[in-house]
Protein backbone atom coordinates (compact mmCIF):
# COMPACT_ATOMS: atom_id res chain seq x y z
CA UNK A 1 41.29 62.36 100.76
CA UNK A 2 37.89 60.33 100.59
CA UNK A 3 34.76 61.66 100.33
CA UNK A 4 31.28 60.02 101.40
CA UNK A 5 28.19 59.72 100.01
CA UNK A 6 24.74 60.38 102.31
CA UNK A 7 21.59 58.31 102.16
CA UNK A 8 18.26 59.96 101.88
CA UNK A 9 15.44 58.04 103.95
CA UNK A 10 11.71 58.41 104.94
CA UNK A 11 9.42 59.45 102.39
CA UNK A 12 10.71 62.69 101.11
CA UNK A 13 14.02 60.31 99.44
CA UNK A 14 11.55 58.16 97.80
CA UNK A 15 9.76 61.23 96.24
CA UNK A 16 13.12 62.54 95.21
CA UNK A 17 14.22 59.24 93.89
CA UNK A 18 10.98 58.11 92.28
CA UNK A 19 10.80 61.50 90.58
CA UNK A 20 14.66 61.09 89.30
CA UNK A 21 13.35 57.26 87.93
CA UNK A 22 16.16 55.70 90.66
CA UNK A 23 13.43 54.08 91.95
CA UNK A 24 9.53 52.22 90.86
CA UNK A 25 6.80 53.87 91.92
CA UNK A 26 4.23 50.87 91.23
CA UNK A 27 3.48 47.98 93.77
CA UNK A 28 7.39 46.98 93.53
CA UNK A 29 7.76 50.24 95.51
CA UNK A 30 11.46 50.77 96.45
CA UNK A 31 12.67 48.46 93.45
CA UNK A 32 16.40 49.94 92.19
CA UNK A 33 15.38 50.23 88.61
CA UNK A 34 18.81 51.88 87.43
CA UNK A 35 21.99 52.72 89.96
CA UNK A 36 22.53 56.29 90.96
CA UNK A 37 25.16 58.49 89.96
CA UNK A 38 26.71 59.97 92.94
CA UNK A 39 28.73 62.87 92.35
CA UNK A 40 31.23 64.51 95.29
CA UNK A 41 32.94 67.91 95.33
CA UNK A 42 35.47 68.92 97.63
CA UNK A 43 36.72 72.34 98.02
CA UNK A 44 39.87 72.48 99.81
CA UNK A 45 41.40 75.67 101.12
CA UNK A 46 45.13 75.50 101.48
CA UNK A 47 44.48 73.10 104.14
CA UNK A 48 44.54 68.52 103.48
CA UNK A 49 42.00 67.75 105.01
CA UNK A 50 38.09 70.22 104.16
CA UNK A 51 36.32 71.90 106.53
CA UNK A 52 33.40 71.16 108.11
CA UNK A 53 30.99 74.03 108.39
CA UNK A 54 28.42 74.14 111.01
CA UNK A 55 25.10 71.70 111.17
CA UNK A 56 23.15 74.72 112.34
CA UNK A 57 24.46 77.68 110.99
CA UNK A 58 21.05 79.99 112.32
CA UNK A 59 22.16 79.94 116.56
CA UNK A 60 24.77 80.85 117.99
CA UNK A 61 27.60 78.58 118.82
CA UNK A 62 28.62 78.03 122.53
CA UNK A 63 31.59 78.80 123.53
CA UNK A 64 33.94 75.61 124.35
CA UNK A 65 32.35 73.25 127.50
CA UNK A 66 28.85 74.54 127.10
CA UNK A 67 25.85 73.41 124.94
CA UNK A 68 23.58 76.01 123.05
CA UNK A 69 20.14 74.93 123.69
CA UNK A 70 16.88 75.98 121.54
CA UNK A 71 13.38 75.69 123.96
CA UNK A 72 10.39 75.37 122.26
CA UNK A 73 6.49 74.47 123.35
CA UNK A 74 3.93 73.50 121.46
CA UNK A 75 0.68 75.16 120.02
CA UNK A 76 -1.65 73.17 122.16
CA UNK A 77 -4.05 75.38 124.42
CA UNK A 78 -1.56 78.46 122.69
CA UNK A 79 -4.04 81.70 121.94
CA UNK A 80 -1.89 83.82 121.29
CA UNK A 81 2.11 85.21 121.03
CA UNK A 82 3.86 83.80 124.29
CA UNK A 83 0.07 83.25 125.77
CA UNK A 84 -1.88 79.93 126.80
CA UNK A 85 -5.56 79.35 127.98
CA UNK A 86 -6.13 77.63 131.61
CA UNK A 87 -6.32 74.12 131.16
CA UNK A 88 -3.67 73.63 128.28
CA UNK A 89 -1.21 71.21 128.53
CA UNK A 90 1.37 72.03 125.76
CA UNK A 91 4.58 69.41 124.97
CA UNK A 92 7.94 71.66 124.79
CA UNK A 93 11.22 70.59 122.99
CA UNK A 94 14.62 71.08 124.14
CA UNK A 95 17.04 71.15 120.86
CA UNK A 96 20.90 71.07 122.01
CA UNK A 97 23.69 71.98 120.04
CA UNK A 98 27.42 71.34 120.73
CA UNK A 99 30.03 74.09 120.18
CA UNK A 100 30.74 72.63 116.61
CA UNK A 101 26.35 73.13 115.90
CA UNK A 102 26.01 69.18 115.86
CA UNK A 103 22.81 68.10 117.62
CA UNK A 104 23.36 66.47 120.49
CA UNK A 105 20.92 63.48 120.86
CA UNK A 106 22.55 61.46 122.97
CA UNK A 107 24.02 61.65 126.42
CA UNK A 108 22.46 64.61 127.33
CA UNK A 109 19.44 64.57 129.92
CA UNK A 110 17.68 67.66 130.46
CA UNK A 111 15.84 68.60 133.93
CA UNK A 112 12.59 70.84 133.40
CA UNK A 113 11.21 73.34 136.01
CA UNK A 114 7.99 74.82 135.44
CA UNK A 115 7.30 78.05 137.54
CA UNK A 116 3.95 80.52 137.93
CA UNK A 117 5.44 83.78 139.56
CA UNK A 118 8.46 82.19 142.12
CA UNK A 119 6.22 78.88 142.79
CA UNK A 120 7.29 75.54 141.30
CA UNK A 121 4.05 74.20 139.59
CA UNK A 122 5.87 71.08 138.06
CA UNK A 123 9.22 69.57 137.72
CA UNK A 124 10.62 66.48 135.58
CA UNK A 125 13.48 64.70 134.31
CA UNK A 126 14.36 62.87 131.44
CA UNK A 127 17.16 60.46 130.14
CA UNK A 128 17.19 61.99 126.61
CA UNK A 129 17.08 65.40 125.13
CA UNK A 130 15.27 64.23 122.26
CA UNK A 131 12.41 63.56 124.67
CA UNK A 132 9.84 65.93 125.18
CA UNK A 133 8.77 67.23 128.38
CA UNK A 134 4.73 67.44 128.56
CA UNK A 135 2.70 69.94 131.22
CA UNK A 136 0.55 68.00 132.77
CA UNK A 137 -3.02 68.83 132.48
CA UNK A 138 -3.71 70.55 135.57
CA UNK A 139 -0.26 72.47 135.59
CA UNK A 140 -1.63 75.34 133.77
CA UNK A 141 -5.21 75.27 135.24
CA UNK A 142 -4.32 79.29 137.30
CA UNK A 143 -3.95 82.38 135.58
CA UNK A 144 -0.65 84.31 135.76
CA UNK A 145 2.74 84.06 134.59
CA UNK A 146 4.59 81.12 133.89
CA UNK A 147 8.39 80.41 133.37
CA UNK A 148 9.70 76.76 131.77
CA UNK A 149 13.45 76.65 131.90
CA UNK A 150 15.10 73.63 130.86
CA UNK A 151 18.90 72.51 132.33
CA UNK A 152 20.93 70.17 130.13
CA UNK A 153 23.62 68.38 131.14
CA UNK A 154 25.66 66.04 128.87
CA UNK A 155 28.08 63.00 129.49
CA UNK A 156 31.01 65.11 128.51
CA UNK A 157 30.42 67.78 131.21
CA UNK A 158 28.99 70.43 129.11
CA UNK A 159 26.04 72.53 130.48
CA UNK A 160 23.54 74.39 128.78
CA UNK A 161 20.25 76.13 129.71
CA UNK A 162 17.19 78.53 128.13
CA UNK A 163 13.85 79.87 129.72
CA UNK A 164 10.42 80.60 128.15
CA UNK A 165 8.07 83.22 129.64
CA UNK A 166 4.46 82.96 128.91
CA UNK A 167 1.48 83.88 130.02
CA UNK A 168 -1.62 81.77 131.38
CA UNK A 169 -5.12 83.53 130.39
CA UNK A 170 -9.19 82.32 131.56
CA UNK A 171 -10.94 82.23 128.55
CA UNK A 172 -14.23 81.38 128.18
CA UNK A 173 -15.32 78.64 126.11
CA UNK A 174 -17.68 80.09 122.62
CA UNK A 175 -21.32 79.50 122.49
């Protein structure tokens, strides 16, 4: 049985590494001033080989053939819970996870469908679920309700989709 060892990048490892002295802080930045020591425990359960617990234990796996997948939008134009002002053109975030709760980054190409009541205001595609989909500017420029679902699709045939209901508010700009 092997076990691995997982390298820390982007600035939060060099903190941690600085901080433990693996590393120079000084204009040599990144400099290896002493190895690390990298210890590995594996906890086996009757079983050879251990078991690999889930990436995302917080959602709820899919069942087998289907994705779970997380929606998100951004704060921009938000003013409020679930509630937007006219004009805002928010970026939302598709998340997918497989039935084992790996992201899935890529092969998977979501379609985006952006309703007010049962009108289409704005559809797109994309070729990566890591992209984000972005409401164009004038998209949100009528009060009412709004749905943004996003479809997901994957190279191995699994399916996955999720909704967000908001709501689109005039608001008048302060004094």
């Amino acid at each position: 049985m092997a076990a691995s060892a997982a390298l820390v990048v982007g600035s939060f490892g060099t903190i941690a590494f600085t901080q433990a002295g693996l590393i120079s802080a000084g204009p040599n930045s990144g400099r290896a001033l002493r190895p690390p020591t990298v210890t590995a425990t594996v906890i086996t359960t009757g079983s050879p080989e251990p078991t690999v617990t889930s990436v995302s234990p917080s959602i709820k796996l899919p069942p087998p053939g289907t994705v779970a997948v997380i929606l998100s939008i951004g704060t921009n134009g938000k003013i409020g819970p679930a509630e937007y002002r006219t004009g805002a053109n928010p970026t939302a975030f598709a998340v997918v996870y497989d039935e084992n709760g790996r992201s899935v980054m890529v092969g998977c190409y979501p379609t985006w469908v952006l309703r007010r009541g049962s009108s289409v205001v704005e559809t797109a595609r994309s070729e990566s679920c890591t992209r984000a989909f972005s409401v164009s500017p004038d998209a949100l420029q009528i009060a009412g309700n709004y749905r943004l679902s996003v479809s997901v699709t994957t190279d191995a045939g699994f399916k996955g989709d999720a909704t967000a209901d908001f709501r689109v508010t005039s608001v008048q700009p302060n004094p």
